[in-house]
PDB file of N, CA and C in Angstrom:
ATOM      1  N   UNK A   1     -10.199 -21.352  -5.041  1.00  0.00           N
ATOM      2  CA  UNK A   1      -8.972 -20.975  -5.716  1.00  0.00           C
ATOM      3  C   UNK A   1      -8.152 -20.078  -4.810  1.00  0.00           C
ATOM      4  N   UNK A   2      -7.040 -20.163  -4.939  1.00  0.00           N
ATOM      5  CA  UNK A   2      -6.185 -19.167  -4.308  1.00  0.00           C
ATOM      6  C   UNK A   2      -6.374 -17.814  -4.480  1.00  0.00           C
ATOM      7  N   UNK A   3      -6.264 -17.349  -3.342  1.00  0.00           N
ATOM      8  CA  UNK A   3      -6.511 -15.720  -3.637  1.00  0.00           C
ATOM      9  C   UNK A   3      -5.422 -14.674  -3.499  1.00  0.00           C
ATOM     10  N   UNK A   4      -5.143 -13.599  -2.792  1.00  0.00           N
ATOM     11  CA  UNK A   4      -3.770 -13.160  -2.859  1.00  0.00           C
ATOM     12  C   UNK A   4      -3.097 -13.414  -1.987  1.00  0.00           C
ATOM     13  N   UNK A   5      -3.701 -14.274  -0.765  1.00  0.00           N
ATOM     14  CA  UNK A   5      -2.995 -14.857   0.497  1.00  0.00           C
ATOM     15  C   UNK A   5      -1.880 -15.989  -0.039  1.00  0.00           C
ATOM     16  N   UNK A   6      -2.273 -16.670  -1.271  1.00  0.00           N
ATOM     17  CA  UNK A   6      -1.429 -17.764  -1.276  1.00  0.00           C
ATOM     18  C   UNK A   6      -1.324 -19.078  -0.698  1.00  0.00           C
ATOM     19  N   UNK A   7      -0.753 -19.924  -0.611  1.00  0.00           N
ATOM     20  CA  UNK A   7      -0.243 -20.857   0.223  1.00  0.00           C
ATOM     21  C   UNK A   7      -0.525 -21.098   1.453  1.00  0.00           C
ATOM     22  N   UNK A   8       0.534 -19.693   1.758  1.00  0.00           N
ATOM     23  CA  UNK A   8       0.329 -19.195   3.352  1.00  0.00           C
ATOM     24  C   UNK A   8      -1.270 -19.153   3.602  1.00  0.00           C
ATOM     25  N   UNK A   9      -1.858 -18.186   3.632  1.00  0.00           N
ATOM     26  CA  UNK A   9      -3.218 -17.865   3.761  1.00  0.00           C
ATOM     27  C   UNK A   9      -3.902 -19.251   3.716  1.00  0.00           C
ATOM     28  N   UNK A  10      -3.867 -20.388   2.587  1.00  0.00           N
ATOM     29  CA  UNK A  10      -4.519 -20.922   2.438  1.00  0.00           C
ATOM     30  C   UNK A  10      -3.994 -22.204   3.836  1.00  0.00           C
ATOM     31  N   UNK A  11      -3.055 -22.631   3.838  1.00  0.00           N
ATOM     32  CA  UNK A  11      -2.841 -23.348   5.230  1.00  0.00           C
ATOM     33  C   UNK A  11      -3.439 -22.833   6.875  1.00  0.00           C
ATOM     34  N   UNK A  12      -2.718 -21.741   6.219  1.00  0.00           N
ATOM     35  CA  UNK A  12      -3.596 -21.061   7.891  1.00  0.00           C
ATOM     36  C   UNK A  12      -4.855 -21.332   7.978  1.00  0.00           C
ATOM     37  N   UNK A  13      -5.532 -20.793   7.368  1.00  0.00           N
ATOM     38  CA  UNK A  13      -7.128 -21.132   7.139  1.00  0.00           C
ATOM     39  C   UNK A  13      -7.350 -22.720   7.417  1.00  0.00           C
ATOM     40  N   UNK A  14      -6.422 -23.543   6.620  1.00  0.00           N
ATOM     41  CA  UNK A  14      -6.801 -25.024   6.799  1.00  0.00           C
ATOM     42  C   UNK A  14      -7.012 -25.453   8.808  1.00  0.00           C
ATOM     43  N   UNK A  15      -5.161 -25.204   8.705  1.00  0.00           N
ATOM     44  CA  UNK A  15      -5.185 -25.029  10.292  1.00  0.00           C
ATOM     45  C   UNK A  15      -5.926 -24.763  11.462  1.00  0.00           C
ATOM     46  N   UNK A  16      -6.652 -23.308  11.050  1.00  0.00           N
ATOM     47  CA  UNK A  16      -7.878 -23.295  11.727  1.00  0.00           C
ATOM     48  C   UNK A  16      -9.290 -23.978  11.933  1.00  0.00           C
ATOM     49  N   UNK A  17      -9.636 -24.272  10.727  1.00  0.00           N
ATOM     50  CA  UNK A  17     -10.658 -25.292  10.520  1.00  0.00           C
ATOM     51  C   UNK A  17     -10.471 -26.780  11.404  1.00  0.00           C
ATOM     52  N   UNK A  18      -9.283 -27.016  11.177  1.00  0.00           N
ATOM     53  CA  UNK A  18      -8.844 -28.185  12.010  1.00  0.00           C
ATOM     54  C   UNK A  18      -8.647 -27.901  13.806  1.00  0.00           C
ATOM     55  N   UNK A  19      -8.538 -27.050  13.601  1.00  0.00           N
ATOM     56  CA  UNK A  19      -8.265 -26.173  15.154  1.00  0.00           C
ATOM     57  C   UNK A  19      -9.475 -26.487  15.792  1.00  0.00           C
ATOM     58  N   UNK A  20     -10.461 -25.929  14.872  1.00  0.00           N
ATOM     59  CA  UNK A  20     -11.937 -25.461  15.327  1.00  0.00           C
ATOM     60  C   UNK A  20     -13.019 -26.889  15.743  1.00  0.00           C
ATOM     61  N   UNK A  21     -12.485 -27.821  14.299  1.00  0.00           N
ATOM     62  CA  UNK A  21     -13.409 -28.854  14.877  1.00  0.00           C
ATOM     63  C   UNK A  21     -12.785 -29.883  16.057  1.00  0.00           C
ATOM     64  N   UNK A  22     -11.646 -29.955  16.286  1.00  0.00           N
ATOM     65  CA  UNK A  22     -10.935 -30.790  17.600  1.00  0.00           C
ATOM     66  C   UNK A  22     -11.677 -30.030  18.577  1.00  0.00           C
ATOM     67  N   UNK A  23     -11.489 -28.703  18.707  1.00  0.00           N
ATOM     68  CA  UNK A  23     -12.222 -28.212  19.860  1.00  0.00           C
ATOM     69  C   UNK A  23     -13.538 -28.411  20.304  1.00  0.00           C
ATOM     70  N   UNK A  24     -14.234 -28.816  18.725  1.00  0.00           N
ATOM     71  CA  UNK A  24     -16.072 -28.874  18.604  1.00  0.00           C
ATOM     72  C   UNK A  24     -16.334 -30.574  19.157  1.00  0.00           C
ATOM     73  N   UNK A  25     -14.707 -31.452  18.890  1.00  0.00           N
ATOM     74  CA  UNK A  25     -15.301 -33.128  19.604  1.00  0.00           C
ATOM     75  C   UNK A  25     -14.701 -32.565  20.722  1.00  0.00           C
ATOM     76  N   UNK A  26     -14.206 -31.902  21.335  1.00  0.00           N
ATOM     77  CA  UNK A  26     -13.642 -32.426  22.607  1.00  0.00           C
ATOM     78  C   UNK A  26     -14.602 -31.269  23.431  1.00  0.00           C
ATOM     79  N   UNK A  27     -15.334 -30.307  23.376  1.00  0.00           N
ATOM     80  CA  UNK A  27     -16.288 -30.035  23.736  1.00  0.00           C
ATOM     81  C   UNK A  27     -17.589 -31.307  24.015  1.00  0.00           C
ATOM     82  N   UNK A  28     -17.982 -31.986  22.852  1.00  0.00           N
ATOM     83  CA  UNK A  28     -18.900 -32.798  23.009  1.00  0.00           C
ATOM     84  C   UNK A  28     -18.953 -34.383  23.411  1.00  0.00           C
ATOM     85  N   UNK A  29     -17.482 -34.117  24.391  1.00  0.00           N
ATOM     86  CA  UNK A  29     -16.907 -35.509  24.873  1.00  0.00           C
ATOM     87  C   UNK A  29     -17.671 -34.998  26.334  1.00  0.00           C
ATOM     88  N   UNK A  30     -18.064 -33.937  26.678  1.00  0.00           N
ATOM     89  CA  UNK A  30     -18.466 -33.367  28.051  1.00  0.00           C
ATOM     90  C   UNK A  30     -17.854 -33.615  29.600  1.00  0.00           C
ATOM     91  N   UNK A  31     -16.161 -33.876  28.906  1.00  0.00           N
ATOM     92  CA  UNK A  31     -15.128 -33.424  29.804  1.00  0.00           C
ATOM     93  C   UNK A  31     -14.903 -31.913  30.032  1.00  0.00           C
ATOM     94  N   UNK A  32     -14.823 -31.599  31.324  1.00  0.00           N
ATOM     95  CA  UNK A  32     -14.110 -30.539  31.723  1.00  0.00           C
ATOM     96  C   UNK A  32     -13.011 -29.710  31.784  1.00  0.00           C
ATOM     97  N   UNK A  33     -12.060 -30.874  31.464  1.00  0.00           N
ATOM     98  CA  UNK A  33     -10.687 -30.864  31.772  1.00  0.00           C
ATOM     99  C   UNK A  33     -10.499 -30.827  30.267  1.00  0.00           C
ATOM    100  N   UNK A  34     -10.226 -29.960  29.275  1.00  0.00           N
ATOM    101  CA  UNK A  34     -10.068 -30.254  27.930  1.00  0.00           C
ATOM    102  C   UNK A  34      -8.819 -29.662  27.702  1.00  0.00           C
ATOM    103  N   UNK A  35      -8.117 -30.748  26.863  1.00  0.00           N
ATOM    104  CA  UNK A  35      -6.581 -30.442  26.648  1.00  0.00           C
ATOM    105  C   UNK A  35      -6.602 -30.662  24.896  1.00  0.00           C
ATOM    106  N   UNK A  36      -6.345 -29.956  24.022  1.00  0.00           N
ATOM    107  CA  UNK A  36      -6.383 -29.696  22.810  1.00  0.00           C
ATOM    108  C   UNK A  36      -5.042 -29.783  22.026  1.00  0.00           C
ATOM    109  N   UNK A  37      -4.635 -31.260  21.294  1.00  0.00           N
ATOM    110  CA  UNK A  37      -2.870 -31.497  20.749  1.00  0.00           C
ATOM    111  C   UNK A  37      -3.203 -30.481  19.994  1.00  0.00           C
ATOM    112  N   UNK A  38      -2.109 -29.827  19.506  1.00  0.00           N
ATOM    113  CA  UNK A  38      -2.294 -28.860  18.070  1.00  0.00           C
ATOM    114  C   UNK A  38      -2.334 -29.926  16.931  1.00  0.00           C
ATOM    115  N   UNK A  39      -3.619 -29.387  15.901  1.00  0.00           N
ATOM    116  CA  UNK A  39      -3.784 -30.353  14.940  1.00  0.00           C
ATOM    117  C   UNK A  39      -2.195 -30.427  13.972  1.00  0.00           C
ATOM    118  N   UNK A  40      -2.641 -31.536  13.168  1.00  0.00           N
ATOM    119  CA  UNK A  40      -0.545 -31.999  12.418  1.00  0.00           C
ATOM    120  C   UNK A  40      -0.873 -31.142  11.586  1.00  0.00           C
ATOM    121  N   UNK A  41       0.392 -30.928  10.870  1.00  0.00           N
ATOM    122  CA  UNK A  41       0.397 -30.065   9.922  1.00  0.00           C
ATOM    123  C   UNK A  41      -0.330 -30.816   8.086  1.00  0.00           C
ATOM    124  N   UNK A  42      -1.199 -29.375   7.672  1.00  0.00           N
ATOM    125  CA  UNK A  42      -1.276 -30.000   6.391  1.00  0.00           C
ATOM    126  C   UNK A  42      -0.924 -30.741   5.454  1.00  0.00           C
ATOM    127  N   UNK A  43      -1.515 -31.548   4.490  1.00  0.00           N
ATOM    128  CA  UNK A  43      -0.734 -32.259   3.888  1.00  0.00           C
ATOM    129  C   UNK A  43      -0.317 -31.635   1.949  1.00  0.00           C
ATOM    130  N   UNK A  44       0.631 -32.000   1.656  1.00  0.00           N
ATOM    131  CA  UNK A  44       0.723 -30.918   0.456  1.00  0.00           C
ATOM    132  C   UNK A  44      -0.153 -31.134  -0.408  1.00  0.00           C
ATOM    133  N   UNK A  45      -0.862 -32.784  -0.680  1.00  0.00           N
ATOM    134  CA  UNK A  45      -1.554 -32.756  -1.592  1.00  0.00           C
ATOM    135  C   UNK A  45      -2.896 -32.120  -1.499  1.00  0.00           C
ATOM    136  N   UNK A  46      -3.066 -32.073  -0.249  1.00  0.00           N
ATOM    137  CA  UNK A  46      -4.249 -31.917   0.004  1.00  0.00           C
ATOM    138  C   UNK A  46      -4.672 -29.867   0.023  1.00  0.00           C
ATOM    139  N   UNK A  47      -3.186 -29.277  -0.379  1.00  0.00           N
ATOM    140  CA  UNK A  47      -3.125 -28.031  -0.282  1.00  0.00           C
ATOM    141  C   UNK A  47      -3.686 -27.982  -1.582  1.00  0.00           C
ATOM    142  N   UNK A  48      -2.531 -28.597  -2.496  1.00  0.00           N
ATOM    143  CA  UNK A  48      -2.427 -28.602  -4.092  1.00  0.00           C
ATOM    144  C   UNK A  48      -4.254 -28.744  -4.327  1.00  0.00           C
ATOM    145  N   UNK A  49      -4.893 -29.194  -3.975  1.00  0.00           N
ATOM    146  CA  UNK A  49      -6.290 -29.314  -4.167  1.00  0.00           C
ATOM    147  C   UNK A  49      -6.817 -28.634  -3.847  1.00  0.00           C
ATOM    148  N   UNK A  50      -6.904 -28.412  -2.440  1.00  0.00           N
ATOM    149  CA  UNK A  50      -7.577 -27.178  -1.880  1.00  0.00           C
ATOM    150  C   UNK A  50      -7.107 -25.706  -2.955  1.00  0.00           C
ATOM    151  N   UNK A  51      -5.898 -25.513  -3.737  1.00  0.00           N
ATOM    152  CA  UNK A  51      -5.917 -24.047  -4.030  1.00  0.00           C
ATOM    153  C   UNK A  51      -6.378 -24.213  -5.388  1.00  0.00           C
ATOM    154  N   UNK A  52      -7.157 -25.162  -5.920  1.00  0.00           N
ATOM    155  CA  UNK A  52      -7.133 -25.373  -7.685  1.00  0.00           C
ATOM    156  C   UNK A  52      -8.960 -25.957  -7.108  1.00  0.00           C
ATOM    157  N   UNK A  53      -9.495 -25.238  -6.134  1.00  0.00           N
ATOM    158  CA  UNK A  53     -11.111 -25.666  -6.132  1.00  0.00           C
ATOM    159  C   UNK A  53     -11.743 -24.147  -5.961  1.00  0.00           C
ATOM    160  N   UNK A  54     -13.188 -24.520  -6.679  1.00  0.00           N
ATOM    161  CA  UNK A  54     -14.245 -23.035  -6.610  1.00  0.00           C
ATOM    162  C   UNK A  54     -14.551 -22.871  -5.423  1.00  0.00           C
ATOM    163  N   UNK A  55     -14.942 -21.596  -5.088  1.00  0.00           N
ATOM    164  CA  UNK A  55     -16.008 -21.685  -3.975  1.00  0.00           C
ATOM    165  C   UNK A  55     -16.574 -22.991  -3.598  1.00  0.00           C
ATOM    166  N   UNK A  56     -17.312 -23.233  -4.521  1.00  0.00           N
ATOM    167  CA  UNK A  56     -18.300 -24.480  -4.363  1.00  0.00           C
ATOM    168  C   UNK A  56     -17.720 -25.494  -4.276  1.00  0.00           C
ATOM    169  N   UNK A  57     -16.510 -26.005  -4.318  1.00  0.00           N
ATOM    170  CA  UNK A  57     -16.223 -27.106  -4.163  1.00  0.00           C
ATOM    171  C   UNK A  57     -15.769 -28.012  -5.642  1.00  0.00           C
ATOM    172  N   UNK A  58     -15.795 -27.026  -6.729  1.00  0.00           N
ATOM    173  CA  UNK A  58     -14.994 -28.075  -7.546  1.00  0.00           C
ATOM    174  C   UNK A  58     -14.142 -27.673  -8.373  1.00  0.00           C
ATOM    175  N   UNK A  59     -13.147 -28.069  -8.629  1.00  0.00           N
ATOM    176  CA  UNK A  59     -11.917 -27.995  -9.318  1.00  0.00           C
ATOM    177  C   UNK A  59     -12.144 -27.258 -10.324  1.00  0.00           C
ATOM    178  N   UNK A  60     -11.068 -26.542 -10.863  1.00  0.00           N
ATOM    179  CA  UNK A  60     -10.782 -25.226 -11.742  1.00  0.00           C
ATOM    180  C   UNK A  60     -10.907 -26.500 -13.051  1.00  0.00           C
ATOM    181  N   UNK A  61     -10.382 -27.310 -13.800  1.00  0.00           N
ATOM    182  CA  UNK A  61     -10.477 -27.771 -15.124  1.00  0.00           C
ATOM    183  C   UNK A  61     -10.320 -29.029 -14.861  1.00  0.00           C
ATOM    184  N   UNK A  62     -10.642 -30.039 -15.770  1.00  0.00           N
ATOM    185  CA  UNK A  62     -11.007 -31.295 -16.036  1.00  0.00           C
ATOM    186  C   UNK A  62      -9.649 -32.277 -15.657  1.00  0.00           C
ATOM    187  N   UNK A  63      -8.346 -30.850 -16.042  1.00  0.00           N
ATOM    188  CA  UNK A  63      -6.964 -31.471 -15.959  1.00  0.00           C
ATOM    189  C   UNK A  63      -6.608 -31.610 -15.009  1.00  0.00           C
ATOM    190  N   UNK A  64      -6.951 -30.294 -13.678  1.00  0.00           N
ATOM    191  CA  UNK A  64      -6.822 -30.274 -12.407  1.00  0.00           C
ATOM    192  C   UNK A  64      -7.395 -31.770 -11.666  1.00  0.00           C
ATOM    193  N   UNK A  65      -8.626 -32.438 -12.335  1.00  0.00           N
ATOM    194  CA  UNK A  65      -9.298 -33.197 -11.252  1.00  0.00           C
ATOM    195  C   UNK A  65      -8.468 -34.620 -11.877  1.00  0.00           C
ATOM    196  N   UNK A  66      -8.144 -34.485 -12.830  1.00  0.00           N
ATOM    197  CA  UNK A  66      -7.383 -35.783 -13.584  1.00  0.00           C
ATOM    198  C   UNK A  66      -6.026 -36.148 -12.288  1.00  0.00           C
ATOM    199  N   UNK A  67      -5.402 -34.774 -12.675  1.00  0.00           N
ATOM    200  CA  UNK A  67      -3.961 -34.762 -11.544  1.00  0.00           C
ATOM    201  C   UNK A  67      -4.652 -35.178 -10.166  1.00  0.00           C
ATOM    202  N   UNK A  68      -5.473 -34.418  -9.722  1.00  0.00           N
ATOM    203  CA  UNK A  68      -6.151 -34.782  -7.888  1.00  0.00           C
ATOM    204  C   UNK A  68      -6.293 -35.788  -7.799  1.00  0.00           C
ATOM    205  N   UNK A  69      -6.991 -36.895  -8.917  1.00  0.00           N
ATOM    206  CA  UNK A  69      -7.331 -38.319  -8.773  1.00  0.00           C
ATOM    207  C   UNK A  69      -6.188 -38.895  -8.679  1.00  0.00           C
ATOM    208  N   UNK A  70      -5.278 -38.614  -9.375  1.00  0.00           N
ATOM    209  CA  UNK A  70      -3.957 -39.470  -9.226  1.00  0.00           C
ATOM    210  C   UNK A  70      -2.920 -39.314  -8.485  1.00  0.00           C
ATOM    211  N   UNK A  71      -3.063 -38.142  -7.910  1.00  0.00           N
ATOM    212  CA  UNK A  71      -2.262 -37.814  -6.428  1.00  0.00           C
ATOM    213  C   UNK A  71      -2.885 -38.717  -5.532  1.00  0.00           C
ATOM    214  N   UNK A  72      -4.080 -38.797  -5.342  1.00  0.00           N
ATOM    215  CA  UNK A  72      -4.640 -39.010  -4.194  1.00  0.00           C
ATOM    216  C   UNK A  72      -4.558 -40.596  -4.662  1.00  0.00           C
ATOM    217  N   UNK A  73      -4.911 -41.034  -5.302  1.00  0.00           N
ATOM    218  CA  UNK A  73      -4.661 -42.924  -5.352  1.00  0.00           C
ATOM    219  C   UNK A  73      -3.680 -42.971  -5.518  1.00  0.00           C
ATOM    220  N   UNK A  74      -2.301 -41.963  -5.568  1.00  0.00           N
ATOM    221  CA  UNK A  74      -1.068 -42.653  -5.000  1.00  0.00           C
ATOM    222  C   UNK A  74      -1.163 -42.915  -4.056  1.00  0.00           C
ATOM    223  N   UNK A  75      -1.461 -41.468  -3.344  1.00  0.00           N
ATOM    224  CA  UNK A  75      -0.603 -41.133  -1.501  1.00  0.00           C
ATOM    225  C   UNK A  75      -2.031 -42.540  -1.370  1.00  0.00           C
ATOM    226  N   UNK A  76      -2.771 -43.145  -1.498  1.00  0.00           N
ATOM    227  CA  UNK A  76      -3.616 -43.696  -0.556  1.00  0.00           C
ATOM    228  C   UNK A  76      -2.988 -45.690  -0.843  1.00  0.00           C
ATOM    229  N   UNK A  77      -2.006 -45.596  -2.293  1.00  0.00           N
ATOM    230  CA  UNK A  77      -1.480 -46.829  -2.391  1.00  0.00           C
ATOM    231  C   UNK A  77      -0.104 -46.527  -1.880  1.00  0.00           C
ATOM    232  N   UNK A  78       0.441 -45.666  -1.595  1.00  0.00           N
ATOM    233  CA  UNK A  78       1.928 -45.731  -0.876  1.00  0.00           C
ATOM    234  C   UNK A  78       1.237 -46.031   0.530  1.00  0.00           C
ATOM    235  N   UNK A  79      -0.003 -46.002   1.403  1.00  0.00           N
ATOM    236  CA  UNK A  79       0.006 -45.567   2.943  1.00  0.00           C
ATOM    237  C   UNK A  79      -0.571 -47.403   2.642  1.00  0.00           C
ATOM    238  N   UNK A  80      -1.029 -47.831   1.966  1.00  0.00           N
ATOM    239  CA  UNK A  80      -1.491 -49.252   1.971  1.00  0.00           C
ATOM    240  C   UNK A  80      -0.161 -50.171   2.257  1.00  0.00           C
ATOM    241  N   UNK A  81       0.462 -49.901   1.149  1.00  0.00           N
ATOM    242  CA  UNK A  81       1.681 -50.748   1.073  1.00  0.00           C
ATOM    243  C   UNK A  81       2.534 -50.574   2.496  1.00  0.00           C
TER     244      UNK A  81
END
């Protein structure tokens, strides 16, 4: 769940995570020469989810996971089409 960081806080954090594991494959590509794109920017739905989940990993109410399911089988039938 969101905490008093917000939004903000909560992207940054995403950002980093994404930061962290590009660095963790391109470490274990066992090139030398490692050049790191900055990961893309978050996606909103995927914020909207991330700030409406527990610690553990699951959604604040039954209504929250209703809405997540149907965000997400949009955005995944708009990227089909």
């Amino acid at each position: 769940m969101l905490s008093h960081g917000g939004y903000d806080y909560l992207e940054e954090k995403l950002m980093e995570d994404k930061k962290k594991k590009q660095l963790e494959k391109a470490s274990q590509s066992g090139s030398t020469n490692i050049i790191v794109d900055p990961p893309s920017p978050i996606r909103l739905h995927v914020k909207w989810k991330m700030a409406r989940m527990k610690k553990y990993g699951q959604l604040t109410s039954k209504v929250a996971k209703e809405i997540a399911n149907r965000i997400i089988s949009e955005f995944f039938m708009s990227v089909v089409i």
